[in-house]
Protein backbone atom coordinates (compact mmCIF):
# COMPACT_ATOMS: atom_id res chain seq x y z
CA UNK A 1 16.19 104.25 116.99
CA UNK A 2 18.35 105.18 114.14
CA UNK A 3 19.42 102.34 111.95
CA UNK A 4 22.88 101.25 111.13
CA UNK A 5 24.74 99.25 108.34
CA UNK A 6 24.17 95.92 109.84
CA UNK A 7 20.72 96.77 110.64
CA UNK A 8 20.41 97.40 106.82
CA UNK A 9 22.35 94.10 106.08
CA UNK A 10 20.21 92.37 107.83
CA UNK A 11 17.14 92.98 105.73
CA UNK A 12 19.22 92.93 103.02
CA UNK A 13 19.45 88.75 103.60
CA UNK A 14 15.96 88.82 104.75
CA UNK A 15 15.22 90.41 101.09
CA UNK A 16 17.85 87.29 100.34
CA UNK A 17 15.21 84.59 101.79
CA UNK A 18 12.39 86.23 100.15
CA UNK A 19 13.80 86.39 96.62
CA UNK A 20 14.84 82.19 97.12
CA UNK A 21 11.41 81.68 98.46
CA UNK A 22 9.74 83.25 95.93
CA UNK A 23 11.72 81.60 92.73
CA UNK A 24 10.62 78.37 93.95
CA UNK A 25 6.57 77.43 92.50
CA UNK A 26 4.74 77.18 94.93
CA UNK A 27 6.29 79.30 97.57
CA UNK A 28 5.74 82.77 99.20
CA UNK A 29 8.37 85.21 100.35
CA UNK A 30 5.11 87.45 101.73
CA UNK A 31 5.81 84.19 104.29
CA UNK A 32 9.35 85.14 104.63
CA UNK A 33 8.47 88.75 105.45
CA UNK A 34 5.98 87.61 107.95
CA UNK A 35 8.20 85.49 109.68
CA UNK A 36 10.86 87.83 109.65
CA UNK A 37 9.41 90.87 111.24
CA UNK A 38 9.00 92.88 108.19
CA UNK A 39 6.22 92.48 106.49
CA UNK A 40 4.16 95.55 107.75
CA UNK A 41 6.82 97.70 107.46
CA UNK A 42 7.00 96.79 103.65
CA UNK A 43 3.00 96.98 102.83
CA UNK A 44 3.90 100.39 104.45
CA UNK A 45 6.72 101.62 103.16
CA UNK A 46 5.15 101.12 99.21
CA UNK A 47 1.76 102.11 99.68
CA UNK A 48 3.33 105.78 100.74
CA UNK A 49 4.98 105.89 97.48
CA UNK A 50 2.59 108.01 95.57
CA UNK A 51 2.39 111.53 94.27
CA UNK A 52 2.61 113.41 97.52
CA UNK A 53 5.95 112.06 97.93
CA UNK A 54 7.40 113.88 94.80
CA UNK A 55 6.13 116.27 95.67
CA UNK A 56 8.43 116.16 98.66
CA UNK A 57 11.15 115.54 96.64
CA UNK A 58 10.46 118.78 94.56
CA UNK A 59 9.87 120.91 97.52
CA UNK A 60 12.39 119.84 99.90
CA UNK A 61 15.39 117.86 98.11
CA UNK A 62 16.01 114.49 97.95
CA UNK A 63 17.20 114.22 101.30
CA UNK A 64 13.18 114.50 102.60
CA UNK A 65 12.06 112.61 99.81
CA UNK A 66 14.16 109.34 100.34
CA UNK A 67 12.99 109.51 103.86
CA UNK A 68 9.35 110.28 103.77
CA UNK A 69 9.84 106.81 101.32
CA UNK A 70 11.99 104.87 103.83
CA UNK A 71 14.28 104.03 100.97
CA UNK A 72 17.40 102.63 102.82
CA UNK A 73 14.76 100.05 104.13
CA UNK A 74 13.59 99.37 100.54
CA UNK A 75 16.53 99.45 98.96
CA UNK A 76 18.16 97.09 101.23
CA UNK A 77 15.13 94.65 101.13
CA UNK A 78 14.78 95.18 97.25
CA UNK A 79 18.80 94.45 96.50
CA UNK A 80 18.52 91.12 98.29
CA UNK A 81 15.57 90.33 96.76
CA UNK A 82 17.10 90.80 92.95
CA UNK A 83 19.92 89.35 93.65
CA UNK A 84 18.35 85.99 95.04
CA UNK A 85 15.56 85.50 92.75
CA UNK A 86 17.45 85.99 89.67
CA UNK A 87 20.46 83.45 90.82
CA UNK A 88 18.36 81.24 92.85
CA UNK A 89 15.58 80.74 90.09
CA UNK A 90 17.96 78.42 88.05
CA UNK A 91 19.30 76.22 91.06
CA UNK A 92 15.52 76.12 92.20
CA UNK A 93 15.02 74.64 88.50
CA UNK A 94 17.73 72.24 89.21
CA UNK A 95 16.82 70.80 92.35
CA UNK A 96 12.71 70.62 91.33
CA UNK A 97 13.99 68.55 88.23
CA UNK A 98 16.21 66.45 90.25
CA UNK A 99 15.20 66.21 93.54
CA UNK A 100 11.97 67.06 93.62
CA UNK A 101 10.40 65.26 96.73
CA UNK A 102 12.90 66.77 99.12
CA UNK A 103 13.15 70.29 97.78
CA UNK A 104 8.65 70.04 98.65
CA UNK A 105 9.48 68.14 101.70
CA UNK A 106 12.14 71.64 103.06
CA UNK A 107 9.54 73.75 102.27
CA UNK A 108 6.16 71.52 103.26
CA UNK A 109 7.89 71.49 107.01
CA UNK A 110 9.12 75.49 106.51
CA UNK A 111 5.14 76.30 105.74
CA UNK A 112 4.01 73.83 108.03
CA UNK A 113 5.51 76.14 110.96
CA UNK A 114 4.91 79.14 110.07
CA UNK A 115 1.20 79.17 110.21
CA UNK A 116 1.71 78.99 114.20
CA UNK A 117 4.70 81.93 114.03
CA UNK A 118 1.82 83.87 111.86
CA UNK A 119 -1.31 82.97 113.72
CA UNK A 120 0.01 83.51 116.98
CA UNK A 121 0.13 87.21 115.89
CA UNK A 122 -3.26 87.42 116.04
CA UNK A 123 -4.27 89.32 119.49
CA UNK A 124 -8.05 88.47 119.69
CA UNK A 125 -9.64 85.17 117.98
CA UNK A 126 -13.33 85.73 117.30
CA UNK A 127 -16.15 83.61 115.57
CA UNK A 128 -15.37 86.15 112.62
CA UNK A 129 -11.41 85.38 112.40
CA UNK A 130 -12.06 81.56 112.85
CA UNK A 131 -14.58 82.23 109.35
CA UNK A 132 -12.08 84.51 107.73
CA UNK A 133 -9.54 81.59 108.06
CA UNK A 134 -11.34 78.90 106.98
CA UNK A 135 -12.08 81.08 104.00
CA UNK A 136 -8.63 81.75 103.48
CA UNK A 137 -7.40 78.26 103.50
CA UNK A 138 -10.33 77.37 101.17
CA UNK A 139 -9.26 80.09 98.50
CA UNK A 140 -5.52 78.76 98.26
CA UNK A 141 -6.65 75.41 98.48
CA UNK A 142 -8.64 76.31 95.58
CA UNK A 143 -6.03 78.40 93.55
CA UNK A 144 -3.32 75.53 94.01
CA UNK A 145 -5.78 73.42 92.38
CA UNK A 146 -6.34 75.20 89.60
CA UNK A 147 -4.85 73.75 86.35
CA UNK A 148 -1.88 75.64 84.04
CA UNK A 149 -2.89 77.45 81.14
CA UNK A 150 -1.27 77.33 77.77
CA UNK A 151 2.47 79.01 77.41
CA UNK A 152 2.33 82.47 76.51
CA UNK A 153 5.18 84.23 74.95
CA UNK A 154 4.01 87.36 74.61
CA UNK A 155 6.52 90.37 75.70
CA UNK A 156 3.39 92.44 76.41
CA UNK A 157 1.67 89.40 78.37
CA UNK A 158 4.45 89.51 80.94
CA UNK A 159 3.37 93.11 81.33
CA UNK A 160 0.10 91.81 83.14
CA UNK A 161 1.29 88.80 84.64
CA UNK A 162 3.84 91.11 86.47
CA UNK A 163 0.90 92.91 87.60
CA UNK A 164 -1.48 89.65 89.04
CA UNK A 165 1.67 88.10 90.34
CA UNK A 166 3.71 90.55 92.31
CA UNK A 167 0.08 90.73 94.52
CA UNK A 168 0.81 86.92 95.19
CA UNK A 169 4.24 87.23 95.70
CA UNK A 170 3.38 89.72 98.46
CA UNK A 171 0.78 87.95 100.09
CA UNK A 172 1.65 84.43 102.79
CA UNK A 173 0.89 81.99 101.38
CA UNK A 174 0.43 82.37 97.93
CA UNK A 175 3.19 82.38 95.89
CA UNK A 176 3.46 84.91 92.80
CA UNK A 177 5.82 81.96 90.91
CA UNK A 178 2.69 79.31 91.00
CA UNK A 179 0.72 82.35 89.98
CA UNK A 180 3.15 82.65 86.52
CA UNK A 181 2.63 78.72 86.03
CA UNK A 182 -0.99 78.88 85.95
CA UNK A 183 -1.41 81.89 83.74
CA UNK A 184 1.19 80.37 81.58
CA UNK A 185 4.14 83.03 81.95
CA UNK A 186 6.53 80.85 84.45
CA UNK A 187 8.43 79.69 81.48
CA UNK A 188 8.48 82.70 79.64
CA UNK A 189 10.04 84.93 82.31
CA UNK A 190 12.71 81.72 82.69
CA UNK A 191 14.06 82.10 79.73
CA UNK A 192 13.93 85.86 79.69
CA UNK A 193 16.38 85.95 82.47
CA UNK A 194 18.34 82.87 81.15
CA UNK A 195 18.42 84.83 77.64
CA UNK A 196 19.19 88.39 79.30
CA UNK A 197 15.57 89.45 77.06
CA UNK A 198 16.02 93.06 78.46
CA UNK A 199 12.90 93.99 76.63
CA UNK A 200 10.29 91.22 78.41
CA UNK A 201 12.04 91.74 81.71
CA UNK A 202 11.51 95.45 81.90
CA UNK A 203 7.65 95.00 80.82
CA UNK A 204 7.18 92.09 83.66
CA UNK A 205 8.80 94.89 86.08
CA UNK A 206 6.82 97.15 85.17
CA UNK A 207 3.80 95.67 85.36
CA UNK A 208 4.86 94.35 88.69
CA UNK A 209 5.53 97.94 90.10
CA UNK A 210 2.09 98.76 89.21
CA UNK A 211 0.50 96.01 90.67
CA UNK A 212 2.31 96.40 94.02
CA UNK A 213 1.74 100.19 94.49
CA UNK A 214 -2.16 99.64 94.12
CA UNK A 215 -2.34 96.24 96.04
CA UNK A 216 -0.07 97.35 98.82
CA UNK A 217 -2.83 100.49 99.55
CA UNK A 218 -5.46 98.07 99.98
CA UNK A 219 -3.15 95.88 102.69
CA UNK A 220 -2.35 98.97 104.33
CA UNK A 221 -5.77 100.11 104.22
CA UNK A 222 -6.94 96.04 105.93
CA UNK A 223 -4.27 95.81 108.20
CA UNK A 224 -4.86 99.66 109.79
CA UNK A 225 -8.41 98.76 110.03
CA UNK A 226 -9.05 94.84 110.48
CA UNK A 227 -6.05 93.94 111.64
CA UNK A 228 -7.18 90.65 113.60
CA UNK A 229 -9.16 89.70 110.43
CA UNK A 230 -6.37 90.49 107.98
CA UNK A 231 -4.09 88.60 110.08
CA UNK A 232 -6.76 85.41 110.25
CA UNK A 233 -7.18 85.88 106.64
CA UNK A 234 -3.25 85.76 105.91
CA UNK A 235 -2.72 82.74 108.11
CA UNK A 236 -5.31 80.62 106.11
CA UNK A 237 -3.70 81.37 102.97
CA UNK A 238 -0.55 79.83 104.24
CA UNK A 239 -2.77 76.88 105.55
CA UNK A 240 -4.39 76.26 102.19
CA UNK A 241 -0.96 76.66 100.33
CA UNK A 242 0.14 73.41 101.85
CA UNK A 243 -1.64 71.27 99.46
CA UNK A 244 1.10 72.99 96.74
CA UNK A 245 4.03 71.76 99.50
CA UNK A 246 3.22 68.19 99.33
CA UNK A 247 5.93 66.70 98.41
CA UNK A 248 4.27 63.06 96.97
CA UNK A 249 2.02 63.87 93.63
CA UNK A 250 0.12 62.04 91.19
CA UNK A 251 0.00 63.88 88.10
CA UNK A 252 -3.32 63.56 86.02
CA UNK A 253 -2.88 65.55 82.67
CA UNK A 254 0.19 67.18 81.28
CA UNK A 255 0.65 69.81 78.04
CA UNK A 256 2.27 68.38 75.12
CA UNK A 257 4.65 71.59 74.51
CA UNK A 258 5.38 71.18 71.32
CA UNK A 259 1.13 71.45 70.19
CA UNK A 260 0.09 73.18 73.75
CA UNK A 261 -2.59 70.05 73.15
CA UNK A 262 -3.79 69.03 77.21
CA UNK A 263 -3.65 65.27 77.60
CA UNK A 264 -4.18 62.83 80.49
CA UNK A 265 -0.61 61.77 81.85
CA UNK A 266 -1.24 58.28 81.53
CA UNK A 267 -1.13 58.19 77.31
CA UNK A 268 2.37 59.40 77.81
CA UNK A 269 3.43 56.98 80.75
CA UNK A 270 2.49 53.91 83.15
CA UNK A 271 4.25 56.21 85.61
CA UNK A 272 2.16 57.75 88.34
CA UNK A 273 4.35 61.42 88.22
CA UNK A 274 5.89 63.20 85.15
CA UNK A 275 8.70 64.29 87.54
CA UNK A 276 9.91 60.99 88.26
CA UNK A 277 8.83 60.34 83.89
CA UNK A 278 11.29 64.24 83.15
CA UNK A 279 14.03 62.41 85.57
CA UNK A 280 14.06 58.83 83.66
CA UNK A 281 14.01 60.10 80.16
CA UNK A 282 16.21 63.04 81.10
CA UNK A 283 13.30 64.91 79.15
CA UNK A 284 12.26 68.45 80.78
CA UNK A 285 10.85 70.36 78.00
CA UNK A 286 8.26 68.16 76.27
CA UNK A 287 5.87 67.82 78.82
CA UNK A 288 4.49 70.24 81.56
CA UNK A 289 1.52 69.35 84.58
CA UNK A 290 -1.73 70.74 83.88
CA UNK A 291 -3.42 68.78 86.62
CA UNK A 292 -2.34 67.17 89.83
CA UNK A 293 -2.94 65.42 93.00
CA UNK A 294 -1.19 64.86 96.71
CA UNK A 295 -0.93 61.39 96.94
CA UNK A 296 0.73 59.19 100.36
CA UNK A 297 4.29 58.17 100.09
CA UNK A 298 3.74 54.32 99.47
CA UNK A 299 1.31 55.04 96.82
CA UNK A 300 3.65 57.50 94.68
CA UNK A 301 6.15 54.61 95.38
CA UNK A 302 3.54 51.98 94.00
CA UNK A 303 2.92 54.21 90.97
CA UNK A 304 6.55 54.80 89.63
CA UNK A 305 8.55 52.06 91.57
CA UNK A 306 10.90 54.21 93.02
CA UNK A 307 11.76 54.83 96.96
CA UNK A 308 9.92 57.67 98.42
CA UNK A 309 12.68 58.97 100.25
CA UNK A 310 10.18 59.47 103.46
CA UNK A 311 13.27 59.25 106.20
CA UNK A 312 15.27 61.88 104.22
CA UNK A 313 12.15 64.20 103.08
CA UNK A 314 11.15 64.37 107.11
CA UNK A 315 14.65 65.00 107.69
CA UNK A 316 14.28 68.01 105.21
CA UNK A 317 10.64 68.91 107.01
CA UNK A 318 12.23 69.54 110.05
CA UNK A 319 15.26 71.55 108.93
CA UNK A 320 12.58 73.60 107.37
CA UNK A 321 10.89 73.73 110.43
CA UNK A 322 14.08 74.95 112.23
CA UNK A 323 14.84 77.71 108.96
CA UNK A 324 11.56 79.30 110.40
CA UNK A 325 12.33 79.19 113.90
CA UNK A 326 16.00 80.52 113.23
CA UNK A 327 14.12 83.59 110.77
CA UNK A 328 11.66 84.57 113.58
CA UNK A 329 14.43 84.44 116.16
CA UNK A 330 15.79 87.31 113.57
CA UNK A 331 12.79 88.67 113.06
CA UNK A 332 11.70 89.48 116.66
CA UNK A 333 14.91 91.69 116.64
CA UNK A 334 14.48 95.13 115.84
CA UNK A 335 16.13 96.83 112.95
C-alpha cells in the first residue's frame, strides 16, 4: 500500500517521541521505535544505504535512488527526530533539575510496560531466549552502573562519542544520552547546541552517521537470522535499563567540575542526593554524579528530609504506562 501525507506525519511524531525520549539520560527512543511499529523498518531502511545505492542514483536518477533508500520514511522519521531532541533537550534539563523524581517516575512506569509490548513479540520462547535475556538485562544493569568519566571538551572527541552513542540510541533499552554522560561528552554536546558550536555539532553527526550505517548492518544481519534471540536479547536490555528509571537515588561520589577531582558525596553534603543538594543551593554546575544507587522512597526521604512525592510519582508511572499503550495502539497501525 502506497503511503500518504498523514501516513508520513505520523512517523514524523513518532520520530517526535523518539527525539524527547532520547534527550532525556537514561532513556531510549530504540524503545519508542519498538513500541511504535517501526523499528525494523528503520534498522532496514539504513543498513541499505551503502554504495550500491549510488550507484542507483547514478544509473537511474534520483527518482530510483530515493526509493531503493525509502527516504520519505527516513526523512519523515529523521525531521521529527531533530526537531524534538534539539528543543526537548533543554526542557528535559529543566525538569531533571527541578523535578527530578517525577520526570524518573513517567518514564520508570513508560519502561516498565514496554518490556511486555516488546517481549510479547517474541513468537517462540526457548531455554536459549530465556539465557539471551537474562544476559541482556545483566549487561544494562551493568552499563547503568557504570560511573561518569571526566568532561571532555574536545571538538574531535564528540566525533567518536557520536559514533558509540548513536548504537545506544538505536538499541531498547539503552539510551545513547546515558552513553554521552558516562564517556563524559553529555555536557559538551549541551552546550554545543545551547551555543549554536556549528563546528562540534557537525563532528558529533558525523560520527553518529558512521556509527549507525555499520551498527544498523549487524541488526539487520541478527534480526533476519535470530530473530527470536534478537528480540529476547532487546527485551532484556529494556529490563536491565530500569535500574537507570528509578526514580529514588542515593548518590555516592560526585566530580568537583571545577578540578574534574572524584569525591564521595558526603564531603560536600549530609544530604543523601546531589539533586535534591543542585535544587537547595540552586547550584547545577559545580557538582556532577559519578556514582549512584536506587534507594526506597522513605529512605531518600530519611536522607534529605524532603517528601518523596510517592502518590504523585505513581501517578506519573501510570500515565507513562498509558503513553505506551496509546504509542502501540499507533504502532499496530500500518503506515
Amino acid at each position: 500500500m502506497q503511503r500518504k501525507f498523514k501516513d508520513y506525519f505520523l512517523i514524523a511524531l513518532k520520530g517526535v517521541a523518539m527525539g524527547a525520549a532520547d534527550a532525556v539520560p537514561g532513556v531510549s527512543g530504540g524503545t519508542i521505535a519498538f513500541i511504535s511499529g517501526i523499528y525494523e523498518e528503520l534498522i532496514s531502511s539504513i543498513s541499505n544505504i551503502n554504495l550500491s545505492l549510488f550507484k542507483t542514483l547514478k544509473q537511474d536518477g534520483l527518482k530510483s535512488f530515493w526509493k531503493q533508500a525509502n527516504g520519505n520514511f527516513l526523512l519523515a522519521l529523521l525531521t521529527g527526530i531533530l526537531i524534538s531532541f534539539a528543543s526537548f533537550m533543554r526542557l528535559a534539563k529543566y525538569l531533571i533539575e527541578q523535578h527530578p523524581v517525577l520526570i524518573w517516575s513517567f518514564f520508570f512506569g513508560l519502561i516498565v510496560v514496554s518490556i511486555y509490548f516488546v517481549g510479547k513479540q517474541i513468537t517462540k520462547w526457548t531455554i536459549g531466549s530465556v539465557f539471551v535475556l537474562l544476559a541482556g538485562a545483566a549487561l544494562a544493569f551493568y552499563i547503568t552502573s557504570l560511573p561518569s568519566l571526566g568532561a571532555n571538551n574536545s571538538a574531535w572527541f564528540l566525533f567518536f562519542a557520536g559514533a558509540i552513542a548513536i548504537c545506544a540510541m538505536i538499541l531498547p533499552g539503552i539510551s545513547g544520552s546515558f552513553i554521552l554522560i558516562i564517556l563524559g561528552a553529555y555536557t559538551a554536546l549541551s552546550n554545543a547546541i545551547n551555543d549554536w558550536d556549528f563546528k562540534k555539532i557537525g563532528l558529533f553527526a558525523i560520527g553518529a552517521i558512521a556509527g549507525l550505517l555499520s551498527f544498523s548492518k549487524l541488526l539487520k544481519w541478527l534480526f533476519k537470522n535470530y530473530h527470536n534471540t534478537t528480540l529476547a536479547l532487546l527485551t532484556g536490555f529494556i529490563l536491565g535499563s530500569l535500574n537507570k528509571m528509578w526514580p529514588w537515588k542515593r548518590t555516592i561520589s560526585v566530580m568537583k567540575d571545577e578540578t574534574g577531582k572524584v569525591i564521595d558525596f558526603n564531603q560536600v553534603s549530609e544530604l543523601g542526593t546531589l539533586s535534591v543538594f543542585q535544587k537547595e543551593t540552586n547550584d547545577y554546575e559545580s557538582y556532577k554524579t559519578v556514582l549512584e544507587e536506587s534507594i526506597l522512597p522513605n529512605l531518600y526521604s530519611e536522607l534529605n528530609g524532603v517528601n518523596p512525592q510517592l502518590i504523585f510519582a505513581i501517578l506519573l508511572m501510570v500515565v507513562g504506562f498509558l503513553t505506551i499503550f496509546v504509542l502501540e495502539k499507533i504502532g499496530s497501525k500500518k503506515v
